[in-house]
Protein backbone atom coordinates (compact mmCIF):
# COMPACT_ATOMS: atom_id res chain seq x y z
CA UNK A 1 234.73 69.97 83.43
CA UNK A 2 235.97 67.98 86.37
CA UNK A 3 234.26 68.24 89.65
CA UNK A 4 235.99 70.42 91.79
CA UNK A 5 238.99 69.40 94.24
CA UNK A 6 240.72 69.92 97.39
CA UNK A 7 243.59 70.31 95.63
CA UNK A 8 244.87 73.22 94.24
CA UNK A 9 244.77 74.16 90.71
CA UNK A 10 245.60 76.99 88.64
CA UNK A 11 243.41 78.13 85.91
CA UNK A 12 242.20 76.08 83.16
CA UNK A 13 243.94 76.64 79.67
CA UNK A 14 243.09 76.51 76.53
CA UNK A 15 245.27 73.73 74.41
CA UNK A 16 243.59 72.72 71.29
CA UNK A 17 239.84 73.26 69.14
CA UNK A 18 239.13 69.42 68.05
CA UNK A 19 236.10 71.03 65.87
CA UNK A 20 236.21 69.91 62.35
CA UNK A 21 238.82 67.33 62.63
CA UNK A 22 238.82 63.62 63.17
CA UNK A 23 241.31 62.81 66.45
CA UNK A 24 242.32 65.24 68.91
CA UNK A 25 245.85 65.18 67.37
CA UNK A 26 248.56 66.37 69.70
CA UNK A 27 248.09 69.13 72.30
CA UNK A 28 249.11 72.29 71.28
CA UNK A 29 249.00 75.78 73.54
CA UNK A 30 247.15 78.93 71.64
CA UNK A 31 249.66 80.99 73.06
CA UNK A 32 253.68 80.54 73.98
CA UNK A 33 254.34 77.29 75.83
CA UNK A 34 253.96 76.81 78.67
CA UNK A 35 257.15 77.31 80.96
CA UNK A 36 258.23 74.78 83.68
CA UNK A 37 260.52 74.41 86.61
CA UNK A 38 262.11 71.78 88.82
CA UNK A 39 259.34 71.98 91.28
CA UNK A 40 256.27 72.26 88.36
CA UNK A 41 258.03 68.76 86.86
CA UNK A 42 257.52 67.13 90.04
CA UNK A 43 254.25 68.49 90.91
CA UNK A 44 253.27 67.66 87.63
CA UNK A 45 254.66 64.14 87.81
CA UNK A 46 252.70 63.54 91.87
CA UNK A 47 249.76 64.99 90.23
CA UNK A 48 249.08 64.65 86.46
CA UNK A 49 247.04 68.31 84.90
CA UNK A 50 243.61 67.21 84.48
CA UNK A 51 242.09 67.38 80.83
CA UNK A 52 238.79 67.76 79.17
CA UNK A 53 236.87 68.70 75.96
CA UNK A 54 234.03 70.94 75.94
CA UNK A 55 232.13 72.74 72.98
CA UNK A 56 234.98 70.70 70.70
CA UNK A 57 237.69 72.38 72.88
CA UNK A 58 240.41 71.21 74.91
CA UNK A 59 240.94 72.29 78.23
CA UNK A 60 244.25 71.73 80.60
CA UNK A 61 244.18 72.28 84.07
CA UNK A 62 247.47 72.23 85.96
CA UNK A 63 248.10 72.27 89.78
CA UNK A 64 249.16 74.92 91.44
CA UNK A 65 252.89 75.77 92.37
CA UNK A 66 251.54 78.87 94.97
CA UNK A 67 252.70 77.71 98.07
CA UNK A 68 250.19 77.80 100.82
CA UNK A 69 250.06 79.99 103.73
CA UNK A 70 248.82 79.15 107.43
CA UNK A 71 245.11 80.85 106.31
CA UNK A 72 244.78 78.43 103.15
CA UNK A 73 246.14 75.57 105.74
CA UNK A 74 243.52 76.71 108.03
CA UNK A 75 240.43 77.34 105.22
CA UNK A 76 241.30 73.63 103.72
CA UNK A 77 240.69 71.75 107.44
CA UNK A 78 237.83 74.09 108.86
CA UNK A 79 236.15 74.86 105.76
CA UNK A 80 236.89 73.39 102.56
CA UNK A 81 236.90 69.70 103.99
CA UNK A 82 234.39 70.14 106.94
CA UNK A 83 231.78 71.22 104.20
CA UNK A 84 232.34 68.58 101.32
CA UNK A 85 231.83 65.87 104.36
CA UNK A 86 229.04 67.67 104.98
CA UNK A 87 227.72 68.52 101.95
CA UNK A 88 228.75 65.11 100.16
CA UNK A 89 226.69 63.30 103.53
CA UNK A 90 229.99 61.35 104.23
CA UNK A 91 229.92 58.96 106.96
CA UNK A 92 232.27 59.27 110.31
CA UNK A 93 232.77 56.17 110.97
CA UNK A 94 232.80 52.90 109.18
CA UNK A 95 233.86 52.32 105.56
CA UNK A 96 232.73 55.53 103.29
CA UNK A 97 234.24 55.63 99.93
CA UNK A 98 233.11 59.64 100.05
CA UNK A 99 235.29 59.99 102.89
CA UNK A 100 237.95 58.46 101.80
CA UNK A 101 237.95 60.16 98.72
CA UNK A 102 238.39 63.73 100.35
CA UNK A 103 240.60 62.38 102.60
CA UNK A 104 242.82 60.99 99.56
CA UNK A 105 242.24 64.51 97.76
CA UNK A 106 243.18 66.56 101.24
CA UNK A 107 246.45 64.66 101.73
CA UNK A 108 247.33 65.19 97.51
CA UNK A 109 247.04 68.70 98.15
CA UNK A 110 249.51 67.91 101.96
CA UNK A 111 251.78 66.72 99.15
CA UNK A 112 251.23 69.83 96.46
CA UNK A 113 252.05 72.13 99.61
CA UNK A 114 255.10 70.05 101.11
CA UNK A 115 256.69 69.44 97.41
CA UNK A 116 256.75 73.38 96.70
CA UNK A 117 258.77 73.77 99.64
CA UNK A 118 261.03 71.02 99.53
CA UNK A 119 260.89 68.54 96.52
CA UNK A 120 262.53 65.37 98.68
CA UNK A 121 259.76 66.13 101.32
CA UNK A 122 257.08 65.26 98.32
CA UNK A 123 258.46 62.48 96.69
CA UNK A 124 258.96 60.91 100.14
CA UNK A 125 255.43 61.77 100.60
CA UNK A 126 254.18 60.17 97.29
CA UNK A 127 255.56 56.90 98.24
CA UNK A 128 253.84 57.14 101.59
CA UNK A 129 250.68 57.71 99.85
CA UNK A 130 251.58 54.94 97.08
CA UNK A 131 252.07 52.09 100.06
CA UNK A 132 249.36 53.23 101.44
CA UNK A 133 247.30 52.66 98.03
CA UNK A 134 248.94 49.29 97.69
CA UNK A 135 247.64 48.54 101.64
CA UNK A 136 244.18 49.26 100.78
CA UNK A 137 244.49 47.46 97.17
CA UNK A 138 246.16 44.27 98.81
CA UNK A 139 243.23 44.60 101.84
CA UNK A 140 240.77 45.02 99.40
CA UNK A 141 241.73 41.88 97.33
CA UNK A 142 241.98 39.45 100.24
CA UNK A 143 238.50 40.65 101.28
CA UNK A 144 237.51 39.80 97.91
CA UNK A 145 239.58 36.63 98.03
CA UNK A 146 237.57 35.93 101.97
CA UNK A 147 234.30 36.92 100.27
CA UNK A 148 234.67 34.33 97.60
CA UNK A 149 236.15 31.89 99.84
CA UNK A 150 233.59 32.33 102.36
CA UNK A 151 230.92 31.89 99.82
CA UNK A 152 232.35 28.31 98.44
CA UNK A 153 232.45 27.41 101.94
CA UNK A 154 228.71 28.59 102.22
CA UNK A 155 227.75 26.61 98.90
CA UNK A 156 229.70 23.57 100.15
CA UNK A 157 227.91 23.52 103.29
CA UNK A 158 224.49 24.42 101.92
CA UNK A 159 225.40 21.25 99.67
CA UNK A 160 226.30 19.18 102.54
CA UNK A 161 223.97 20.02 104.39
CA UNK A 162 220.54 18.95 101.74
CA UNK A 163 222.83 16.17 101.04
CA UNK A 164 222.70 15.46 105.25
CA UNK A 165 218.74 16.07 105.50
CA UNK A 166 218.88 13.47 102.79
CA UNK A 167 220.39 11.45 104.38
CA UNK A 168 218.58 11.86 107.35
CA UNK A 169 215.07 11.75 105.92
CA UNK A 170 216.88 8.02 104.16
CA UNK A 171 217.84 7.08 107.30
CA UNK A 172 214.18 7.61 109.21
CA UNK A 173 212.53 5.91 106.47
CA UNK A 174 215.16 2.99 107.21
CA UNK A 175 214.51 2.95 110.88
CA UNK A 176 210.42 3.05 110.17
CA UNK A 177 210.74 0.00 108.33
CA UNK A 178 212.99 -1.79 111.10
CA UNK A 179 210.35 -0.38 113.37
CA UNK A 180 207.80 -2.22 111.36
CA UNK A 181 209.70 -5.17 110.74
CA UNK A 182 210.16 -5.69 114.38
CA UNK A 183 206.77 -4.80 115.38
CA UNK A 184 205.53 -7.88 113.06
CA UNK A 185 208.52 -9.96 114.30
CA UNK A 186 207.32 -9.22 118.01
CA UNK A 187 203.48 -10.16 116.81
CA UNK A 188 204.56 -13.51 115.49
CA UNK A 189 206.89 -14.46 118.26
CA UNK A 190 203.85 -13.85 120.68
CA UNK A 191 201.53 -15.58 118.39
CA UNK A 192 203.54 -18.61 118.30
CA UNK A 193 204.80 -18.31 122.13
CA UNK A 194 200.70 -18.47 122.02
CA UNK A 195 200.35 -21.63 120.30
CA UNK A 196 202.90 -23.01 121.91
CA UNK A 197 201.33 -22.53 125.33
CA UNK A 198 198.16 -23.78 124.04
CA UNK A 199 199.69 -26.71 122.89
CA UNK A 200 201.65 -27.54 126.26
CA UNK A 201 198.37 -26.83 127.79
CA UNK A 202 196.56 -29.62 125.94
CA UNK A 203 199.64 -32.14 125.68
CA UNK A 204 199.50 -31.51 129.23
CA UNK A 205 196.14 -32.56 129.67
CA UNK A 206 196.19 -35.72 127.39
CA UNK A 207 198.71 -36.87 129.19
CA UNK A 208 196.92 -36.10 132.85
CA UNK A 209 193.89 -37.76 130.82
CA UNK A 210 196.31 -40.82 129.77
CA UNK A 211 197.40 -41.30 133.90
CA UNK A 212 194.03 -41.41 134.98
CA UNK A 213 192.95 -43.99 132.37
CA UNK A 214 196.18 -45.99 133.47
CA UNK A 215 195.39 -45.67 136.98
CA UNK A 216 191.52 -46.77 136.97
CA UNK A 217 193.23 -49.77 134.26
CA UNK A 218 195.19 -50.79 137.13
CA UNK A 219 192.85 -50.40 139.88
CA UNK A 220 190.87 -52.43 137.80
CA UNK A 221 193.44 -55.32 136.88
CA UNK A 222 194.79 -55.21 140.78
CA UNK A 223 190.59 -55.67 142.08
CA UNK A 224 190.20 -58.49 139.29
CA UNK A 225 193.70 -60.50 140.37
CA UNK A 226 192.98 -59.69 144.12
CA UNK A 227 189.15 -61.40 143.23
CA UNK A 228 191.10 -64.21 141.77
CA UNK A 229 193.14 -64.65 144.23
CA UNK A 230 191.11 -65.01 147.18
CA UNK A 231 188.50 -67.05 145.23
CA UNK A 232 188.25 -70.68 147.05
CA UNK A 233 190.24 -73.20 145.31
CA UNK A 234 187.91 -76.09 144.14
């Protein structure tokens, strides 16, 4: 049997046994049919009679066309939905699919009550409660749609981002060998600014050396002409 509802239903009937044969084959009352107004149509239409089999039997439940009073008004807010929140552990606040749920089954049975009384009142009412299906539905899709979405993004990015540490780690390897490569650079510009300095230092002294020989070489030759010179003519 169905678990049980807010909404109102009369008591289950018997339709068909399904012992002994192969399909259920077509519904079938034990009794004389079942008789239906206006207002049972369009109840029946908002909300189908619930069926099940048990012990090879089928069962038809229909909802109720009693219309409610103020006490079964009162009974369905204060004590009927108070305890299957309750009971059920729905959540106040936040998304709660058990919530909703009684909420949903609470405003069907707004509906059953509203339709017995006026059947334009119902139908008007089952379209409000058909938007807001589609509402949730259409919300519910584009949060799938922003889940998914969001998740490419997230892949993308996770991509992107090894292929940017890749990158990165290429790009530090990279700069360690420029490092290195500029390090030697800078050791053989200082070993040749080296060399180079020890080779001004001794061109510099050859050629001091070279001076000095040229000056004693001409101190000499001047000493030896100025002898010559002031030797007595014979």
């Amino acid at each position: 049997p169905p678990h049980s509802s807010l909404v109102k239903y009369d008591t289950p009937v018997l339709v068909s046994t399904t012992q002994g044969k192969k399909g259920k084959g077509k519904a079938q009352q034990s009794g004389l049919e079942k008789q239906t107004t206006q207002t049972e149509d369009i109840l029946n239409s908002i909300l189908p009679p619930r069926e099940w089999t048990s012990n090879g039997q089928l069962w038809v439940q229909y909802v109720s066309s009693t219309p409610a009073t103020r006490l079964d008004i009162i009974n369905l807010q204060q004590e009927q939905l108070d305890h299957k929140l309750q009971q059920r552990q729905a959540r106040e606040t936040g998304i709660c699919p058990v919530r909703e749920e009684l909420y949903a089954q609470c405003f069907d049975e707004l509906i059953r009550q509203v339709t017995i009384n006026c059947a334009e009142r119902g139908l008007l009412l089952l379209r409000v409660r058909d938007e807001i299906h589609m509402t949730v539905a259409a919300y519910q899709t584009l949060y799938e749609s922003s889940i998914a979405f969001g998740m490419r993004k997230a892949l993308i990015a996770e991509q992107r981002k090894a292929e940017m540490h890749a990158r990165i780690r290429q790009l530090r390897e990279d700069r360690d060998d420029l490092e290195a490569r500029v390090a030697e650079m800078a050791d053989k510009c200082e070993q040749i600014q080296r060399r180079e300095v020890e080779r001004r230092a001794a061109d510099e002294r050859a050629h001091q050396d070279e001076v000095e020989h040229l000056k004693r070489t001409n101190l000499q030759l001047r000493q030896t002409l100025e002898q010559l010179l002031s030797a007595p003519k014979k």
